[in-house]
PDB file of N, CA and C in Angstrom:
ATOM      1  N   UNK A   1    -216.984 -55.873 -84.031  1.00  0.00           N
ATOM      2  CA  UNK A   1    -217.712 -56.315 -82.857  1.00  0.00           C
ATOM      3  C   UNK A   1    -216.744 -57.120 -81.994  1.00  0.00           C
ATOM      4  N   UNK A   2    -216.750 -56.627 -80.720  1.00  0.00           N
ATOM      5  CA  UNK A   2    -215.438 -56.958 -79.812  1.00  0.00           C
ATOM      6  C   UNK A   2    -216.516 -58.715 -79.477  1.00  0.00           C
ATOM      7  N   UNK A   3    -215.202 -59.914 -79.082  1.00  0.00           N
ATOM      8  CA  UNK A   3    -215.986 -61.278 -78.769  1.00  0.00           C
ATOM      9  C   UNK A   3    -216.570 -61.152 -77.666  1.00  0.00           C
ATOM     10  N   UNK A   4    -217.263 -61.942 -76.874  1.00  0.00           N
ATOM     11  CA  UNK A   4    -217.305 -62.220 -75.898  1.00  0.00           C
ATOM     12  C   UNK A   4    -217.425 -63.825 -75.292  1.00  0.00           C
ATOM     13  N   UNK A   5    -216.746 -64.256 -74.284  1.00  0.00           N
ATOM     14  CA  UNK A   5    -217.052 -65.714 -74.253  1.00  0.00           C
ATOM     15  C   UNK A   5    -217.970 -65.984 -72.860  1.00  0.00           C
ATOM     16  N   UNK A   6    -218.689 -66.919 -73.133  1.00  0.00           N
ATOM     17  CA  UNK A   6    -219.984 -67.249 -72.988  1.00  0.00           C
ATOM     18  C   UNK A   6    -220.047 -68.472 -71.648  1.00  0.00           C
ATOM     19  N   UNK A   7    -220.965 -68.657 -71.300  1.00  0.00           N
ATOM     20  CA  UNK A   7    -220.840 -69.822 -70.129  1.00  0.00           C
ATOM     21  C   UNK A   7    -220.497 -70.642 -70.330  1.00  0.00           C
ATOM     22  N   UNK A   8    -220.585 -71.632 -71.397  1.00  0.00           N
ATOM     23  CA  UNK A   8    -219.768 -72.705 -72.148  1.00  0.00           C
ATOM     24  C   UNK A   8    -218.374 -73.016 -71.744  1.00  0.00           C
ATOM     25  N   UNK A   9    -217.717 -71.536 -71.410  1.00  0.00           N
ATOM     26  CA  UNK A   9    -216.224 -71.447 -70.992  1.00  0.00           C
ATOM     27  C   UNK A   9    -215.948 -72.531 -70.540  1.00  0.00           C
ATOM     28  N   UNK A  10    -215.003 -73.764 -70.284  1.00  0.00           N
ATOM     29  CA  UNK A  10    -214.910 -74.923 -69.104  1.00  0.00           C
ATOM     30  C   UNK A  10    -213.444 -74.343 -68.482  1.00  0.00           C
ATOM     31  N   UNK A  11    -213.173 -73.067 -68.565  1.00  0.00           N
ATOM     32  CA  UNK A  11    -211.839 -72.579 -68.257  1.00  0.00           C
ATOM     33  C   UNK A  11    -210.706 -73.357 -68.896  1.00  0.00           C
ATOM     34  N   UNK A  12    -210.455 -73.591 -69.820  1.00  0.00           N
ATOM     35  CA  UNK A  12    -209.048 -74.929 -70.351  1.00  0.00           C
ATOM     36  C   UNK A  12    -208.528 -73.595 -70.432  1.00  0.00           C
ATOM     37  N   UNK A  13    -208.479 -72.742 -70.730  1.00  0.00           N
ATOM     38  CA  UNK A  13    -207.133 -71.528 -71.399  1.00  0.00           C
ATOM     39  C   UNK A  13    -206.390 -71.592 -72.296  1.00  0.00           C
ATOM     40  N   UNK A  14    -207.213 -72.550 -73.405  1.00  0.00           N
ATOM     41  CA  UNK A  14    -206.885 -72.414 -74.520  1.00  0.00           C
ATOM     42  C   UNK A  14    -206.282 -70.801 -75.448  1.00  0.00           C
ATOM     43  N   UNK A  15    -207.407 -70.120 -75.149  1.00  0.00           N
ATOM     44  CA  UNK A  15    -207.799 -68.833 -75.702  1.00  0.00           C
ATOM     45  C   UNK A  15    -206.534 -68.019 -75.251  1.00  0.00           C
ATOM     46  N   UNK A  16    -205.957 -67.885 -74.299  1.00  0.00           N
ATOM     47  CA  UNK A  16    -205.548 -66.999 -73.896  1.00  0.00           C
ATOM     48  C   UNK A  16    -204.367 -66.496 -74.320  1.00  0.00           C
ATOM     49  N   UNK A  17    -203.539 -67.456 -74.441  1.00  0.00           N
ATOM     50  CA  UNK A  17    -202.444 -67.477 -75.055  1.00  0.00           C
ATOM     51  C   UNK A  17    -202.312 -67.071 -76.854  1.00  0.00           C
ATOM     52  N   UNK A  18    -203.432 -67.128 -77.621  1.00  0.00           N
ATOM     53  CA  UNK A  18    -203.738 -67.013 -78.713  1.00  0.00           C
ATOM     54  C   UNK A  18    -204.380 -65.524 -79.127  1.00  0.00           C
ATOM     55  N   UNK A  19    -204.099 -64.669 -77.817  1.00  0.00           N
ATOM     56  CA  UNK A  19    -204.891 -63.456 -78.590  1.00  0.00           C
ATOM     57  C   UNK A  19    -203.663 -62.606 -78.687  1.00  0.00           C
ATOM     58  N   UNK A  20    -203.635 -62.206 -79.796  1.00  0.00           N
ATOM     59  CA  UNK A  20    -202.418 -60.988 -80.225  1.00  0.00           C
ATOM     60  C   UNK A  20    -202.279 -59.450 -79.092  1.00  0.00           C
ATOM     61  N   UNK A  21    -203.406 -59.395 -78.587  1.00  0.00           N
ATOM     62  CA  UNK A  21    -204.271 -57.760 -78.005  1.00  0.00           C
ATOM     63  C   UNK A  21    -203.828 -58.367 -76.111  1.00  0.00           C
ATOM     64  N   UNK A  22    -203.903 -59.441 -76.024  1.00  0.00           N
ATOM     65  CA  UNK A  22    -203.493 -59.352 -74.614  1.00  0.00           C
ATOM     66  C   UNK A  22    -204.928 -59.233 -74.146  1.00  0.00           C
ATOM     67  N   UNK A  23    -206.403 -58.990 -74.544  1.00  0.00           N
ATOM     68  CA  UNK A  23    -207.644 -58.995 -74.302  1.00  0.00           C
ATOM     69  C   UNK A  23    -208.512 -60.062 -73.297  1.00  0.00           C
ATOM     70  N   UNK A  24    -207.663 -61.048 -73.360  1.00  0.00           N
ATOM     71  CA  UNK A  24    -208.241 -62.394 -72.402  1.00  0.00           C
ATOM     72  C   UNK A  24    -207.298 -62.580 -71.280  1.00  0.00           C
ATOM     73  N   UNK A  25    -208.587 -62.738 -70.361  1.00  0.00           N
ATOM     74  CA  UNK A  25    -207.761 -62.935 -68.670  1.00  0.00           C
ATOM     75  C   UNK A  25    -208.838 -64.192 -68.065  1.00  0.00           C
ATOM     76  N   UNK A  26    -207.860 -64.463 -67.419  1.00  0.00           N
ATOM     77  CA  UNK A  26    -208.756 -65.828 -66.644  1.00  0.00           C
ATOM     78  C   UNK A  26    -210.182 -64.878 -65.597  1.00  0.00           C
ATOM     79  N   UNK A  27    -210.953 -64.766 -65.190  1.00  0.00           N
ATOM     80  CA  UNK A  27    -211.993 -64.663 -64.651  1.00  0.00           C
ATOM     81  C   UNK A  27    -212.644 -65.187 -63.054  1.00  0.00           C
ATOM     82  N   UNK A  28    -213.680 -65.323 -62.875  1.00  0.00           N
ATOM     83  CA  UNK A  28    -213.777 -65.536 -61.024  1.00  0.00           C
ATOM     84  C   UNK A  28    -214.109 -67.137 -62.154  1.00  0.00           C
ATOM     85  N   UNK A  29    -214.770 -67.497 -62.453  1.00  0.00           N
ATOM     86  CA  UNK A  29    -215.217 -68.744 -62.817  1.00  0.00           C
ATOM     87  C   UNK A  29    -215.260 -69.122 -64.417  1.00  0.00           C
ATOM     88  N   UNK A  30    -214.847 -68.447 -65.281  1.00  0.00           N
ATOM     89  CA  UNK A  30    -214.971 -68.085 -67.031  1.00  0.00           C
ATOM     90  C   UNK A  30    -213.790 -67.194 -67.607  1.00  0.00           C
ATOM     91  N   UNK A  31    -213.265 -67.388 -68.294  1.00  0.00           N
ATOM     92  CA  UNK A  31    -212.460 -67.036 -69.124  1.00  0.00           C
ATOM     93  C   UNK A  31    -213.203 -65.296 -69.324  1.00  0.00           C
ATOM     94  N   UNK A  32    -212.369 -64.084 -69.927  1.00  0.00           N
ATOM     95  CA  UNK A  32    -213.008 -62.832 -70.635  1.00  0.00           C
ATOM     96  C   UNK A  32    -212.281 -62.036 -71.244  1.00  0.00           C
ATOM     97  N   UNK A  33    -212.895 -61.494 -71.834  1.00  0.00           N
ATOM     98  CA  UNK A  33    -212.287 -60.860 -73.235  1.00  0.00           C
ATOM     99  C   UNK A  33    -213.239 -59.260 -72.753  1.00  0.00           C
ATOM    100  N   UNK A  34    -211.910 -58.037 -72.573  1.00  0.00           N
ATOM    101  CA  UNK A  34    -211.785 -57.037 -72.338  1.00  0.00           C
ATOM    102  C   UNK A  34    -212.269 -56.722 -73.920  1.00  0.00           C
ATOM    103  N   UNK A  35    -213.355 -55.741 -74.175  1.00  0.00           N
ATOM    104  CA  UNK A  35    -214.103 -55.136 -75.443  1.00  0.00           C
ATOM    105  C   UNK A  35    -212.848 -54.282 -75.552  1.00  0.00           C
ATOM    106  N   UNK A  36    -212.401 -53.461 -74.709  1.00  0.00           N
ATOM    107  CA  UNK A  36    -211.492 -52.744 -74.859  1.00  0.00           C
ATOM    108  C   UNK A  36    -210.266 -52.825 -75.713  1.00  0.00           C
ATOM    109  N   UNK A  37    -209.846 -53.929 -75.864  1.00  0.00           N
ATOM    110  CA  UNK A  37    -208.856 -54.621 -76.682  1.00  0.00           C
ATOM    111  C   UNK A  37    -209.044 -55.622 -77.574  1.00  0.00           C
ATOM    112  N   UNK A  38    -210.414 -55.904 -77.445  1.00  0.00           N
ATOM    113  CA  UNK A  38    -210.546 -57.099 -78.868  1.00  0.00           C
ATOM    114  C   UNK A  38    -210.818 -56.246 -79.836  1.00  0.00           C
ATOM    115  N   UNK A  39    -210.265 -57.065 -81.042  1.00  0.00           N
ATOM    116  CA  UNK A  39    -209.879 -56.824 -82.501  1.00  0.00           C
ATOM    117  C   UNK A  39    -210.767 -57.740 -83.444  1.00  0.00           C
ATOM    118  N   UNK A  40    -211.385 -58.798 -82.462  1.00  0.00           N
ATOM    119  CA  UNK A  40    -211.702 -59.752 -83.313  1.00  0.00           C
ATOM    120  C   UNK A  40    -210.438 -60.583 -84.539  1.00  0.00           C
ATOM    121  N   UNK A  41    -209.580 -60.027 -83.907  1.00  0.00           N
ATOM    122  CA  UNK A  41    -208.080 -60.515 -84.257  1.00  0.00           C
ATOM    123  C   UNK A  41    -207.822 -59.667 -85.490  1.00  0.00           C
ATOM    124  N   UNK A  42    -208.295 -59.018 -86.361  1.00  0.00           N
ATOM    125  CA  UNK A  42    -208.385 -57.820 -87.110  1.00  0.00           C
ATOM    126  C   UNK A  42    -207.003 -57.002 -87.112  1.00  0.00           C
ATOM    127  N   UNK A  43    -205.951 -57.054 -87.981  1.00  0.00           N
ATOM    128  CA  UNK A  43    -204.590 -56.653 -88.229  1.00  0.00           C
ATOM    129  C   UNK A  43    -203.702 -57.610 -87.746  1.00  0.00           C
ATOM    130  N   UNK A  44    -203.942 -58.752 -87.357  1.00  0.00           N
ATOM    131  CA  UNK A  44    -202.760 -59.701 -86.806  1.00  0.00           C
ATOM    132  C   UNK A  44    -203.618 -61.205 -87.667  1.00  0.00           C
ATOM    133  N   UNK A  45    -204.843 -61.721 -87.414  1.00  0.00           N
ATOM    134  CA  UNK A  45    -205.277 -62.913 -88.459  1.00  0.00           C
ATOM    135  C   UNK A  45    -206.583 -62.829 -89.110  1.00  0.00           C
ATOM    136  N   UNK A  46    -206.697 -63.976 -89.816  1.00  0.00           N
ATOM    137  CA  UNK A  46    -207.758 -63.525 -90.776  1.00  0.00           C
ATOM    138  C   UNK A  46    -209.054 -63.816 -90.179  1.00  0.00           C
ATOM    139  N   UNK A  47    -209.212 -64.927 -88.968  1.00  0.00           N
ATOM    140  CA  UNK A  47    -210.244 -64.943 -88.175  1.00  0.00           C
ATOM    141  C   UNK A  47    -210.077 -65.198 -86.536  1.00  0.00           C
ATOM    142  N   UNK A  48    -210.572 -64.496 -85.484  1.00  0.00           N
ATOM    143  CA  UNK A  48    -210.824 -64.547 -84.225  1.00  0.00           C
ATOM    144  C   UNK A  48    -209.713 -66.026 -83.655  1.00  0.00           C
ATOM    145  N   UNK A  49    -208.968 -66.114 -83.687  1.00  0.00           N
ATOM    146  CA  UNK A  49    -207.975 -66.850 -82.704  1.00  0.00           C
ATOM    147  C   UNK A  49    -208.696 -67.661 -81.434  1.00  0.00           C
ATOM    148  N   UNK A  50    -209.174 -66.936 -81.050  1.00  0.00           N
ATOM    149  CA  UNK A  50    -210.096 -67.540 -79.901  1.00  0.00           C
ATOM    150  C   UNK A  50    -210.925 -68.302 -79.793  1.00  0.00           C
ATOM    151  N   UNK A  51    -211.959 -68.038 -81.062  1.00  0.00           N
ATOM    152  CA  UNK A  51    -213.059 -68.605 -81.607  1.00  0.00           C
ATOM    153  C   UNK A  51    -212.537 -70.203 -81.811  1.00  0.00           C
ATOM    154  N   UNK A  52    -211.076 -70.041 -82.981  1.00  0.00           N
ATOM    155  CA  UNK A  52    -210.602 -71.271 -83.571  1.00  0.00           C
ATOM    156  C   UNK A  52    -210.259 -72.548 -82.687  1.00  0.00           C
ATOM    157  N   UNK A  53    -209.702 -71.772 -81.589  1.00  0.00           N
ATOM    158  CA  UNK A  53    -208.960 -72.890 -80.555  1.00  0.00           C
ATOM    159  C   UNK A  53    -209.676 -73.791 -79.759  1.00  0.00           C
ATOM    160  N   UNK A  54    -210.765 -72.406 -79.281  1.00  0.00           N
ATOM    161  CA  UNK A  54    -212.423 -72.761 -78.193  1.00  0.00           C
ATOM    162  C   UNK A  54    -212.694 -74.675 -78.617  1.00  0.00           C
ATOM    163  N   UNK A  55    -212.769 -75.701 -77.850  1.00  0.00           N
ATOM    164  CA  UNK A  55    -213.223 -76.920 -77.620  1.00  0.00           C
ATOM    165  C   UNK A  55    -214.460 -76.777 -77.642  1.00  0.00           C
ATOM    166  N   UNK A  56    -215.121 -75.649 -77.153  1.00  0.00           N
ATOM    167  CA  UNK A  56    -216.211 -75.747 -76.819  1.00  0.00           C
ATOM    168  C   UNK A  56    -217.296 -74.774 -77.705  1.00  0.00           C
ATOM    169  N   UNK A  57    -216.471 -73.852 -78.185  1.00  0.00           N
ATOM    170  CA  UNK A  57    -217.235 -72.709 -79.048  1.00  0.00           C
ATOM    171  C   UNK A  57    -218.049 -71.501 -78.079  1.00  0.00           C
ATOM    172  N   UNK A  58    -216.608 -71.256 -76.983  1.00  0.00           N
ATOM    173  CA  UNK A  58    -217.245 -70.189 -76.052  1.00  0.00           C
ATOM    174  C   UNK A  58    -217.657 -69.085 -76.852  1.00  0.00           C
ATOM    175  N   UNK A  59    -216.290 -68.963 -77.370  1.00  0.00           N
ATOM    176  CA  UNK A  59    -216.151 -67.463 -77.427  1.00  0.00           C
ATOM    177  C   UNK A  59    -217.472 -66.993 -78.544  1.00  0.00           C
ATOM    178  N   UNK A  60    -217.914 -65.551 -78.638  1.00  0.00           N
ATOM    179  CA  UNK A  60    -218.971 -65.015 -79.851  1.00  0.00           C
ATOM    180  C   UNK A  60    -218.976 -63.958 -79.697  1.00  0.00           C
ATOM    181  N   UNK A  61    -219.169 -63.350 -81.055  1.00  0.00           N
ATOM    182  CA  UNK A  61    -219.176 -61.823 -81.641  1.00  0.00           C
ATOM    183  C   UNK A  61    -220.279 -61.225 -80.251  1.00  0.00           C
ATOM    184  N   UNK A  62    -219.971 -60.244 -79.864  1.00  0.00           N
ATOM    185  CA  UNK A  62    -220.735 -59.571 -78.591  1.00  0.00           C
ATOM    186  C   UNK A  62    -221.655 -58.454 -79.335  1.00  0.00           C
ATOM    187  N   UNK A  63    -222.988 -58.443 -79.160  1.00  0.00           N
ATOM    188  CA  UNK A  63    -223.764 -57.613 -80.283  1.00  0.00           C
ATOM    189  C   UNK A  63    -223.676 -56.294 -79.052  1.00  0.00           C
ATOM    190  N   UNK A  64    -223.068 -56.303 -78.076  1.00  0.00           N
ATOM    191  CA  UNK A  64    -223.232 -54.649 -77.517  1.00  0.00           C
ATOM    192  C   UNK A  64    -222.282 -54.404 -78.053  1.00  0.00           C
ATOM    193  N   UNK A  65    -221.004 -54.698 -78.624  1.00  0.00           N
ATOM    194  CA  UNK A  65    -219.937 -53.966 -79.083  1.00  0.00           C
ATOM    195  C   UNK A  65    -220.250 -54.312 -80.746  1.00  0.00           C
ATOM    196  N   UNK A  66    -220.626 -53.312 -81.332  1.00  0.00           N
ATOM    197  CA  UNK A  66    -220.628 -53.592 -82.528  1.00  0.00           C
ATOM    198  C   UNK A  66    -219.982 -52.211 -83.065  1.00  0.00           C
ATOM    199  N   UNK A  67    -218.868 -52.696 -84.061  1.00  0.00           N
ATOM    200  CA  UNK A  67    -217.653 -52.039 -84.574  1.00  0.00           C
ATOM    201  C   UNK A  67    -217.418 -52.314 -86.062  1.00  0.00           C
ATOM    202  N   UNK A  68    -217.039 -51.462 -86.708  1.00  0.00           N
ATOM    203  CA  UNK A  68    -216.325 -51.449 -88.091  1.00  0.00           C
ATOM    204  C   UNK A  68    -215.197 -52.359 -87.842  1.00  0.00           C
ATOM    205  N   UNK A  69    -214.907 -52.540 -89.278  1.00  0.00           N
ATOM    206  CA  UNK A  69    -213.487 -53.437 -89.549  1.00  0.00           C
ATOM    207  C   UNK A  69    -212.217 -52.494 -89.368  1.00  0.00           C
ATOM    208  N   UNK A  70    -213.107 -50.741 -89.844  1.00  0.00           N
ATOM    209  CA  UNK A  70    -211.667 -49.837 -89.506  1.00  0.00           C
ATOM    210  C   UNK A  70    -211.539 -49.617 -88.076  1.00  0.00           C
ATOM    211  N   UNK A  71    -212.826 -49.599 -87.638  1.00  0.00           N
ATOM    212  CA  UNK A  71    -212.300 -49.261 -86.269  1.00  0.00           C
ATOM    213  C   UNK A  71    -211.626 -50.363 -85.342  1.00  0.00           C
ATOM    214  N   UNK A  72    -211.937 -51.837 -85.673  1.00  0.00           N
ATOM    215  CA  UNK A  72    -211.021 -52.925 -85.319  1.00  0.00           C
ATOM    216  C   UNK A  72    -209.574 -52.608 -85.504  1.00  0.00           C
ATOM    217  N   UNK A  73    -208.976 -52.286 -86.742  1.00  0.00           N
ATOM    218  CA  UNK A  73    -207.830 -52.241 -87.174  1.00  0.00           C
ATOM    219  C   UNK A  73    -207.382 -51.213 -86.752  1.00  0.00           C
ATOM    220  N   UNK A  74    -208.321 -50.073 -86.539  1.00  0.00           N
ATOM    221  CA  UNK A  74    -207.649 -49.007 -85.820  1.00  0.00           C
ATOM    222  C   UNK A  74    -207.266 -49.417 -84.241  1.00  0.00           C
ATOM    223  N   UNK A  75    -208.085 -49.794 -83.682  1.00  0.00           N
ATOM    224  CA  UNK A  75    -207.355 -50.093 -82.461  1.00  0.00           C
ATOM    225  C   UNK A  75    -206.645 -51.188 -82.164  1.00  0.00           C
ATOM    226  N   UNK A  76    -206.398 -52.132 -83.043  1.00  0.00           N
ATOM    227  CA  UNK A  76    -205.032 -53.137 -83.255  1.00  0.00           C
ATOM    228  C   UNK A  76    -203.877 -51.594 -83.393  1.00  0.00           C
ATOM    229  N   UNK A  77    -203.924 -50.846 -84.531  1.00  0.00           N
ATOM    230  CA  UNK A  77    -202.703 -50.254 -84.547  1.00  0.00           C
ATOM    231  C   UNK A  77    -202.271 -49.177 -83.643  1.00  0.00           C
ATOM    232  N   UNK A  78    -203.002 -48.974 -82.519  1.00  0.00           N
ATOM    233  CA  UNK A  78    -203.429 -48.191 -81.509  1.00  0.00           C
ATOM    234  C   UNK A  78    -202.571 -49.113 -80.335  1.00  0.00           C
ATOM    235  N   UNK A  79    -203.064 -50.459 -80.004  1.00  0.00           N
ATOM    236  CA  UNK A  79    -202.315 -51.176 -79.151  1.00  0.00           C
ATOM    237  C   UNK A  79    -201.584 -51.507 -79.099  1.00  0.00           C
ATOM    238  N   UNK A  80    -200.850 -51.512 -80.463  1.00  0.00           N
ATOM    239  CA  UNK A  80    -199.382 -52.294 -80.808  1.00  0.00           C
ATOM    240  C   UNK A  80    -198.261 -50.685 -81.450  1.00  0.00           C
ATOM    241  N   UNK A  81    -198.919 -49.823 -81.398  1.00  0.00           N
ATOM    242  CA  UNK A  81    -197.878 -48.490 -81.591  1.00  0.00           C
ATOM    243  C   UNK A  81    -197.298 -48.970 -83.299  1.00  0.00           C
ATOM    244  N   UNK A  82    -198.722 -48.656 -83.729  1.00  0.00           N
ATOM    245  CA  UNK A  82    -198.662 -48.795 -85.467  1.00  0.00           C
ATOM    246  C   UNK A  82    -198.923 -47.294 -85.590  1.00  0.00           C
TER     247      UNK A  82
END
């Protein structure tokens, strides 16, 4: 399940720098995380990077993207030319 971060965001940009996938971009007013490329950090750590850093506890599992652990890892090794 790709994250998504939430209104909570206070924009610090913590997150951004911490995602392996390149998935987070600053936003018109909120931080976001492209489904397209989240991994839920899945082949690079053992939990969501984003989640850990968040001050605020933006970021959360996005229930429209709901995904296997292979298909996470598959598209970690998909983005990084595994």
């Amino acid at each position: 399940m790709a994250y998504k971060i939430t209104e909570e965001c206070i924009s610090c940009g913590a997150c951004e720098p911490e995602c392996p996938n390149q998935a987070i971009s600053e936003g018109d007013s909120t931080y976001v995380i492209d489904p397209a490329k989240c991994t839920e950090c899945v082949g690079a750590h053992d939990a969501p990077k984003c989640a850990e850093v968040c001050p605020v506890d933006a970021p959360k599992p996005d229930p429209a993207h709901k995904e296997t652990r292979e298909v996470l890892q598959a598209r970690y090794n998909k983005l990084h030319g595994k």
